[in-house]
N, C-alpha and C. Protein backbone atom coordinates (compact mmCIF):
# COMPACT_ATOMS: atom_id res chain seq x y z
N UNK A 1 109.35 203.97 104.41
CA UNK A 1 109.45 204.22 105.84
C UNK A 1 110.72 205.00 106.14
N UNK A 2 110.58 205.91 106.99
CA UNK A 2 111.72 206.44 107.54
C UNK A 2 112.84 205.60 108.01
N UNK A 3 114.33 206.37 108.55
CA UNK A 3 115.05 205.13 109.20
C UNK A 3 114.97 205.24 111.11
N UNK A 4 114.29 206.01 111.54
CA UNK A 4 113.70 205.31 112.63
C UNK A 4 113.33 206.65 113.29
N UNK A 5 113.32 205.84 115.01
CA UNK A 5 113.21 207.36 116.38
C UNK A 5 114.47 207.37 117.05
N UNK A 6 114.69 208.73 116.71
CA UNK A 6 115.74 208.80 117.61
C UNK A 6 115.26 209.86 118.91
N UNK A 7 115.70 210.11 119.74
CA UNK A 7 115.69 211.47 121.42
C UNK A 7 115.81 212.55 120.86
N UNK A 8 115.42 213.81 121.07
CA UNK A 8 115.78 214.80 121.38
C UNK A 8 117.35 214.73 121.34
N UNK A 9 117.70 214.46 122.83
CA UNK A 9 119.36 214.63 122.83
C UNK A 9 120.43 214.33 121.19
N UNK A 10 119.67 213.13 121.45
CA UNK A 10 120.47 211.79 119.50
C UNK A 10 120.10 213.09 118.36
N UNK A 11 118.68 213.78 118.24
CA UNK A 11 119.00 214.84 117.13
C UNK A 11 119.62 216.04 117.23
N UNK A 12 119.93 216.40 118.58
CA UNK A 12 120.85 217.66 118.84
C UNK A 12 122.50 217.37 118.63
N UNK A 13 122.49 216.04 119.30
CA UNK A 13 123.73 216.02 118.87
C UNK A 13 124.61 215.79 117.33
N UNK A 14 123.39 215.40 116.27
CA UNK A 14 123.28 215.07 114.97
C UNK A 14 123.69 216.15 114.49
N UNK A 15 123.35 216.89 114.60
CA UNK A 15 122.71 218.12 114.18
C UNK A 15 124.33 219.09 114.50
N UNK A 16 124.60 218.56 115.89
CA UNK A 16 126.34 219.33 116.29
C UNK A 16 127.42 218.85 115.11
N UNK A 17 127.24 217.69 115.27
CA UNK A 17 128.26 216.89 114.07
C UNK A 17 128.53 216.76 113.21
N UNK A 18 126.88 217.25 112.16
CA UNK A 18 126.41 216.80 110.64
C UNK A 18 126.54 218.62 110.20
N UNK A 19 127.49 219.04 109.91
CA UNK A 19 127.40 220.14 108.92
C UNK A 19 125.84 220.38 108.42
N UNK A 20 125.58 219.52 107.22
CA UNK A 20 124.75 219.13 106.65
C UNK A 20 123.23 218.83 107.10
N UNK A 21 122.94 218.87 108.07
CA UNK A 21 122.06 217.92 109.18
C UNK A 21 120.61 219.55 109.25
N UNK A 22 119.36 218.67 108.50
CA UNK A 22 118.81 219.59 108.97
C UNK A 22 117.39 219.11 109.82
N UNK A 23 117.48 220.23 110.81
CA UNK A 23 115.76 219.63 111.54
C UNK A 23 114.45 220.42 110.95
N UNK A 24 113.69 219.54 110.67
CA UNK A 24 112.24 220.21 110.24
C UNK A 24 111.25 220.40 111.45
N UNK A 25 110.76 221.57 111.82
CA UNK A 25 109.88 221.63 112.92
C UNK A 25 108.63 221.39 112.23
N UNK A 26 107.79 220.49 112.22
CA UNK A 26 106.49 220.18 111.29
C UNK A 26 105.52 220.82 111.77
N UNK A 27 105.30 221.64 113.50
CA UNK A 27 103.97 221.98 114.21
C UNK A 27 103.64 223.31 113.43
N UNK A 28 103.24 224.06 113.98
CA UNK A 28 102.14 224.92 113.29
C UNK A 28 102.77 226.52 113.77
N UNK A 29 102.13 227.47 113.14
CA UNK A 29 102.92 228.55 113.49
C UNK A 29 102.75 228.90 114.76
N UNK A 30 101.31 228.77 115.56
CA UNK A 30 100.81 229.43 116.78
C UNK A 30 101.40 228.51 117.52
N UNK A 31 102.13 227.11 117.65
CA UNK A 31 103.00 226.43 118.42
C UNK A 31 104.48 227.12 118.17
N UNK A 32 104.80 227.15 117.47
CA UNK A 32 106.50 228.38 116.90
C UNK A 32 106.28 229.32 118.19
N UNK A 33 104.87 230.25 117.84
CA UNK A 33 105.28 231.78 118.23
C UNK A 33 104.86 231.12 120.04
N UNK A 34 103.88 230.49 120.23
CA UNK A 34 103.79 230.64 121.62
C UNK A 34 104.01 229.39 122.80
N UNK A 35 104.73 228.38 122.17
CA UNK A 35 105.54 227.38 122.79
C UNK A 35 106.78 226.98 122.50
N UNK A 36 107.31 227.80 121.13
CA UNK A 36 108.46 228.07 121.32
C UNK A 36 109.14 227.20 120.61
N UNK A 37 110.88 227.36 120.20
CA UNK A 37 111.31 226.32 119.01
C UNK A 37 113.11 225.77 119.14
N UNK A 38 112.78 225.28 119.11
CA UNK A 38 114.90 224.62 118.96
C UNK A 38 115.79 225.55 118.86
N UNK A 39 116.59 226.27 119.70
CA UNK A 39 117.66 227.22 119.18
C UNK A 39 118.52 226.38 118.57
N UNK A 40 118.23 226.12 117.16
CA UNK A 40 119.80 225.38 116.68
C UNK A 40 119.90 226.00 115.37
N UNK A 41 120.71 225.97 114.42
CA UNK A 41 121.12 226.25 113.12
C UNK A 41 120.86 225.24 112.32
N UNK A 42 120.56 225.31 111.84
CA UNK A 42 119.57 224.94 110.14
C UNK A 42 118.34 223.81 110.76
N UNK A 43 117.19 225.25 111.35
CA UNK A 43 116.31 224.48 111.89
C UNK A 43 115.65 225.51 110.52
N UNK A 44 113.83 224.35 110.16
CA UNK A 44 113.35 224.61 109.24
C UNK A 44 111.97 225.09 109.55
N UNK A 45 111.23 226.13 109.52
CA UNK A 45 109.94 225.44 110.28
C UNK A 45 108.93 225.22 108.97
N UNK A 46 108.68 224.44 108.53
CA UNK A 46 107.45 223.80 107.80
C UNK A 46 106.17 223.04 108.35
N UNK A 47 104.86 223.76 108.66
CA UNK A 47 104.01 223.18 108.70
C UNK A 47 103.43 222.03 108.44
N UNK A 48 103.38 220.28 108.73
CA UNK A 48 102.62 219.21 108.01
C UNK A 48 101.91 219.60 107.81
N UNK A 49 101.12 220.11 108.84
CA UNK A 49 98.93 220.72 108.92
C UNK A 49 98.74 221.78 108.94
N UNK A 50 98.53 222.54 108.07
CA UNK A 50 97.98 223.90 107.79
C UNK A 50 96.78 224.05 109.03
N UNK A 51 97.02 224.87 109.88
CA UNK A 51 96.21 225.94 111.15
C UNK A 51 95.32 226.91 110.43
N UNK A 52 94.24 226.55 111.01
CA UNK A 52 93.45 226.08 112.08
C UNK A 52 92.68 224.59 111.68
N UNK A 53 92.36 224.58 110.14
CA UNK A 53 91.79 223.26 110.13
C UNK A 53 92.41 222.02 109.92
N UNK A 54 93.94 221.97 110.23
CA UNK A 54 94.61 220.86 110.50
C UNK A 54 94.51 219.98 109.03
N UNK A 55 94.36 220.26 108.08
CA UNK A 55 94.60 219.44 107.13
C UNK A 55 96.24 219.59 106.26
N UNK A 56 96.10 218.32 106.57
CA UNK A 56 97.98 218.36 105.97
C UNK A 56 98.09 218.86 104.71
N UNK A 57 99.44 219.45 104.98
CA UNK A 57 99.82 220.53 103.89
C UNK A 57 100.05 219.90 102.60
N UNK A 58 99.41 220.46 101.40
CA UNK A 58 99.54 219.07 100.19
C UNK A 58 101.27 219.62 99.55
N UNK A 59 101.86 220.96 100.21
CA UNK A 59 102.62 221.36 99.29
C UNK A 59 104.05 220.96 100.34
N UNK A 60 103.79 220.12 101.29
CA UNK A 60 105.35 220.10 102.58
C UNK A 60 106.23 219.40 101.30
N UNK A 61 105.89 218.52 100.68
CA UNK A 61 107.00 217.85 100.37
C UNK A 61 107.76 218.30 99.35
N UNK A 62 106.78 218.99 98.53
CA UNK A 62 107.16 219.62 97.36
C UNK A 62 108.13 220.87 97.84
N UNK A 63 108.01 221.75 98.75
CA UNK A 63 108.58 222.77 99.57
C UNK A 63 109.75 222.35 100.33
N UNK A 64 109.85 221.14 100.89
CA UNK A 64 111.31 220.27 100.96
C UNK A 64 112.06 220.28 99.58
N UNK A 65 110.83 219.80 99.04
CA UNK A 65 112.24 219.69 97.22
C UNK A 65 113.36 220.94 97.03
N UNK A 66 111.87 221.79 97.44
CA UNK A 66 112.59 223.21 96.70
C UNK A 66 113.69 223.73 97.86
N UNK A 67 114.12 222.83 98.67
CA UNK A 67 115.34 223.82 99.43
C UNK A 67 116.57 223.13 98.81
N UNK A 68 116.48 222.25 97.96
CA UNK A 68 117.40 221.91 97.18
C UNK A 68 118.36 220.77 97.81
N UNK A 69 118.12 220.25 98.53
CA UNK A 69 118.42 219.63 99.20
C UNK A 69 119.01 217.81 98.87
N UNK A 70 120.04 217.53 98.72
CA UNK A 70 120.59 216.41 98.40
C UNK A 70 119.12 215.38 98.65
N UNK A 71 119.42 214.24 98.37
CA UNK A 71 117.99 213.39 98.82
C UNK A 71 119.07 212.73 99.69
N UNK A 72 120.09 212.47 100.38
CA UNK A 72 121.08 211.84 101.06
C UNK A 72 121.17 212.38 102.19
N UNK A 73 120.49 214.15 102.37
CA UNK A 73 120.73 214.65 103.62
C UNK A 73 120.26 214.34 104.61
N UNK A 74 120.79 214.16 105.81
CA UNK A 74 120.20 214.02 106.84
C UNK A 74 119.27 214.64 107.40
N UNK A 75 118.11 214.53 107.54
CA UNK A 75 116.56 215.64 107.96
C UNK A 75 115.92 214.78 109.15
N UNK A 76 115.83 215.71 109.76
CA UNK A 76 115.17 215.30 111.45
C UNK A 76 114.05 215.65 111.58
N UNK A 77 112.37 215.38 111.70
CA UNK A 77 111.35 216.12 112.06
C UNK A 77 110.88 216.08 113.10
N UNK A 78 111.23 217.30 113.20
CA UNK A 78 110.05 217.08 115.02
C UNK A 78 108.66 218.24 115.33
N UNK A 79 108.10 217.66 116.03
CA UNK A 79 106.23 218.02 116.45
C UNK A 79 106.52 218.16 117.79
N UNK A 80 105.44 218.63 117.65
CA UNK A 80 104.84 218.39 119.79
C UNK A 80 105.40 216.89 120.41
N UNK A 81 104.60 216.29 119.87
CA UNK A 81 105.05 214.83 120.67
C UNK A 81 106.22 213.64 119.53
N UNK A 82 106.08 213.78 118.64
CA UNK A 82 106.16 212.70 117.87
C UNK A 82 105.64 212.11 117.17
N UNK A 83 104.48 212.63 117.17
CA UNK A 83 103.40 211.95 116.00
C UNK A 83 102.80 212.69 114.48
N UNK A 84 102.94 213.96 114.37
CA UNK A 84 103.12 214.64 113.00
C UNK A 84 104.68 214.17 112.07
N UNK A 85 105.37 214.43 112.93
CA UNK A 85 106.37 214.51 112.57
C UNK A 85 107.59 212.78 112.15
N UNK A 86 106.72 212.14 112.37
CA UNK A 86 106.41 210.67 111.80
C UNK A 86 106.02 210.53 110.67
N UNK A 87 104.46 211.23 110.77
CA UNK A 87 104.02 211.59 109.09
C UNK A 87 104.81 212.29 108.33
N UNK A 88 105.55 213.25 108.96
CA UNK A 88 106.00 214.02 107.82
C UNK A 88 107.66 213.05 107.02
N UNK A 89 108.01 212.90 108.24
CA UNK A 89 109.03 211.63 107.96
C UNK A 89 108.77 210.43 106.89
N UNK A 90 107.39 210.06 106.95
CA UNK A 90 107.59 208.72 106.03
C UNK A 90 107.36 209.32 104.79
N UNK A 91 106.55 210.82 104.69
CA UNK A 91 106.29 211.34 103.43
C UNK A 91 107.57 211.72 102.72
N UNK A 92 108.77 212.16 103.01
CA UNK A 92 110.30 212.88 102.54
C UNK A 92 110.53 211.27 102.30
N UNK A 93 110.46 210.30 103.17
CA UNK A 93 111.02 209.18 102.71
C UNK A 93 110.59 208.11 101.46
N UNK A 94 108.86 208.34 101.69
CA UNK A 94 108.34 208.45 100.24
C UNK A 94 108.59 208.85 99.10
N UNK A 95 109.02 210.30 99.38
CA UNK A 95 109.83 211.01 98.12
C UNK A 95 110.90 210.62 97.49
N UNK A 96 111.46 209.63 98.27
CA UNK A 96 113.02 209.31 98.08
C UNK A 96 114.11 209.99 98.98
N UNK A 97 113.89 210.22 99.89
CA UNK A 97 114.80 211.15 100.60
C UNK A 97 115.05 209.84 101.39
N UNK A 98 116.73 209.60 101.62
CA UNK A 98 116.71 208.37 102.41
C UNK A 98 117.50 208.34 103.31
N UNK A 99 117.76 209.66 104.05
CA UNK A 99 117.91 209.74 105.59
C UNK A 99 117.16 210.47 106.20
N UNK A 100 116.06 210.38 106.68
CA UNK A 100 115.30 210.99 107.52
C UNK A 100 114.85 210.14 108.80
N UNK A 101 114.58 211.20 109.91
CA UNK A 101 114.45 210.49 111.01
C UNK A 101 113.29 211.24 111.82
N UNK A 102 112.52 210.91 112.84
CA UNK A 102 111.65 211.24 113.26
C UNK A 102 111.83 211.55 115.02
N UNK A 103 111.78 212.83 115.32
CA UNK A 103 112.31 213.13 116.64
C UNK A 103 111.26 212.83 117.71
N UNK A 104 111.20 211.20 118.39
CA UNK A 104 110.42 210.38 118.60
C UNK A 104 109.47 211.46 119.80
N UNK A 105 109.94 211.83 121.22
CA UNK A 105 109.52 212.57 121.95
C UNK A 105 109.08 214.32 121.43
N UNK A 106 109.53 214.60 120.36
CA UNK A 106 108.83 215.73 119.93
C UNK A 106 109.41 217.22 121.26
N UNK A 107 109.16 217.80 120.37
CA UNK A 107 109.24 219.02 121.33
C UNK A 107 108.89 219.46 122.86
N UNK A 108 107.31 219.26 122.91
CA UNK A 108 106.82 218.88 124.20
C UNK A 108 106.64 217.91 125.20
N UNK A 109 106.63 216.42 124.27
CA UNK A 109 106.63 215.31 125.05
C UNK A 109 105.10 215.02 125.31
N UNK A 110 105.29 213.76 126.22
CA UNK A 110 104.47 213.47 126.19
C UNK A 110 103.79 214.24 127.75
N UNK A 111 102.24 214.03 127.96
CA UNK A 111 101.43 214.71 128.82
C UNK A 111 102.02 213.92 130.93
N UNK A 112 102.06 214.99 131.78
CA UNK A 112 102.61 214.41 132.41
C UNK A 112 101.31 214.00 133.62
N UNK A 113 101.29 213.27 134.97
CA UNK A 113 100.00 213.26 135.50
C UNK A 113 99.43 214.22 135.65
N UNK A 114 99.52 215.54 135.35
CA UNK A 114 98.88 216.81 135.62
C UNK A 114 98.58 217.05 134.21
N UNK A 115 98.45 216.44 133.20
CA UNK A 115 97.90 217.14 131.83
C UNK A 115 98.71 217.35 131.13
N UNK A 116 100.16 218.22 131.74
CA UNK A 116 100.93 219.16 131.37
C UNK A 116 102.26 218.43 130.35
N UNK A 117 102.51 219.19 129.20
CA UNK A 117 103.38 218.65 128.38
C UNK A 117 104.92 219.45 128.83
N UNK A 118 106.22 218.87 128.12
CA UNK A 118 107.15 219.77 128.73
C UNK A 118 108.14 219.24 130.00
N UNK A 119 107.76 218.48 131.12
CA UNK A 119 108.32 218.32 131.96
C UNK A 119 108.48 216.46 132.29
N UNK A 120 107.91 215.53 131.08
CA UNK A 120 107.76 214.51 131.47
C UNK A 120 108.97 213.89 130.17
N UNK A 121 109.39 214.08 128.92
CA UNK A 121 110.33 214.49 127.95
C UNK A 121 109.92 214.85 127.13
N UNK A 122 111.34 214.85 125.70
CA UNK A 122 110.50 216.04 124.86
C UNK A 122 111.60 216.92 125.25
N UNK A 123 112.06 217.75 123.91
CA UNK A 123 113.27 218.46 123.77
C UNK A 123 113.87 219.77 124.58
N UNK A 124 112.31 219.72 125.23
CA UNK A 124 112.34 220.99 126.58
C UNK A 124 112.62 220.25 128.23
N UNK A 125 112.27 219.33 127.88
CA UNK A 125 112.33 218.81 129.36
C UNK A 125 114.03 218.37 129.41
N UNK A 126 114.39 217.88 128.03
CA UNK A 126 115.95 217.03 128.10
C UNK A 126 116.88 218.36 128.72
N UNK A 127 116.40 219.83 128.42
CA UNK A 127 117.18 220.83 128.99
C UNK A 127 118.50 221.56 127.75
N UNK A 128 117.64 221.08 126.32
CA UNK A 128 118.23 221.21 124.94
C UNK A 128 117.95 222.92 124.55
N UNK A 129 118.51 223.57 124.03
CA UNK A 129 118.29 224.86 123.84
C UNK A 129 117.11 224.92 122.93
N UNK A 130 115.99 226.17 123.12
CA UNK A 130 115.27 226.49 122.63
C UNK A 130 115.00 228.21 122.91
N UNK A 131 113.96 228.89 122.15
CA UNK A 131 113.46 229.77 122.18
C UNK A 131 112.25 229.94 121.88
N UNK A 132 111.38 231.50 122.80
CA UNK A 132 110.27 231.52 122.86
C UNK A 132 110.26 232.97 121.65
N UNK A 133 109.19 233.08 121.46
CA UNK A 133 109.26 234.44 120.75
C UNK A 133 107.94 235.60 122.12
């Protein structure tokens, strides 16, 4: 198991502090290019689920190995909401990687009474830097 959920805010500020500190964006590329991604430094983007047929990627973890990466480093994943990026979390922690954390609200957050993701929390709504392409 991972070591837990932390906010949006708790991984930005991780991320200010930790040299070392990296975030994995787990969503998919057509979420990257057209909802957009964390302006921060040593953000990663790795797919869990290969687009369009959503089957998880058999090679994420192995593709973590290969960035060479201490198994001590601190790694943050975040998704849309929080729920890929859970999976992808307990899988690095499976591996032996034994600081990883799971960026509980996710990028978009959760859906607000209008459907709409983004404005209810979730790393866009906290008012955390990002970019669109």
């Amino acid at each position: 198991m991972y070591q837990g959920d932390i906010a949006p805010p708790e991984a930005f500020d991780r991320l200010k502090k930790n040299a070392n500190a990296v975030l994995i964006d787990v969503r998919t590329q057509p979420e990257w290019t057209f909802v957009g991604v964390p302006q921060v430094d040593r953000l990663v983007r790795l797919s869990w689920q290969v687009y369009p047929q959503m089957e998880v990627n058999s090679r994420f973890v192995s593709e973590v190995e290969g960035m060479s990466l201490a198994k001590d480093t601190e790694i943050m994943c975040i998704c849309r909401s929080g729920a890929r990026s859970a999976s992808a979390a307990s899988a690095l922690s499976n591996a032996g990687f034994t600081n990883v954390w799971n960026v509980a609200e996710g990028f978009e957050g959760d859906k607000d009474a209008k459907g709409q993701r983004g404005k209810t929390n979730g790393w866009k709504s906290h008012g955390l830097p990002w970019v669109q392409s």
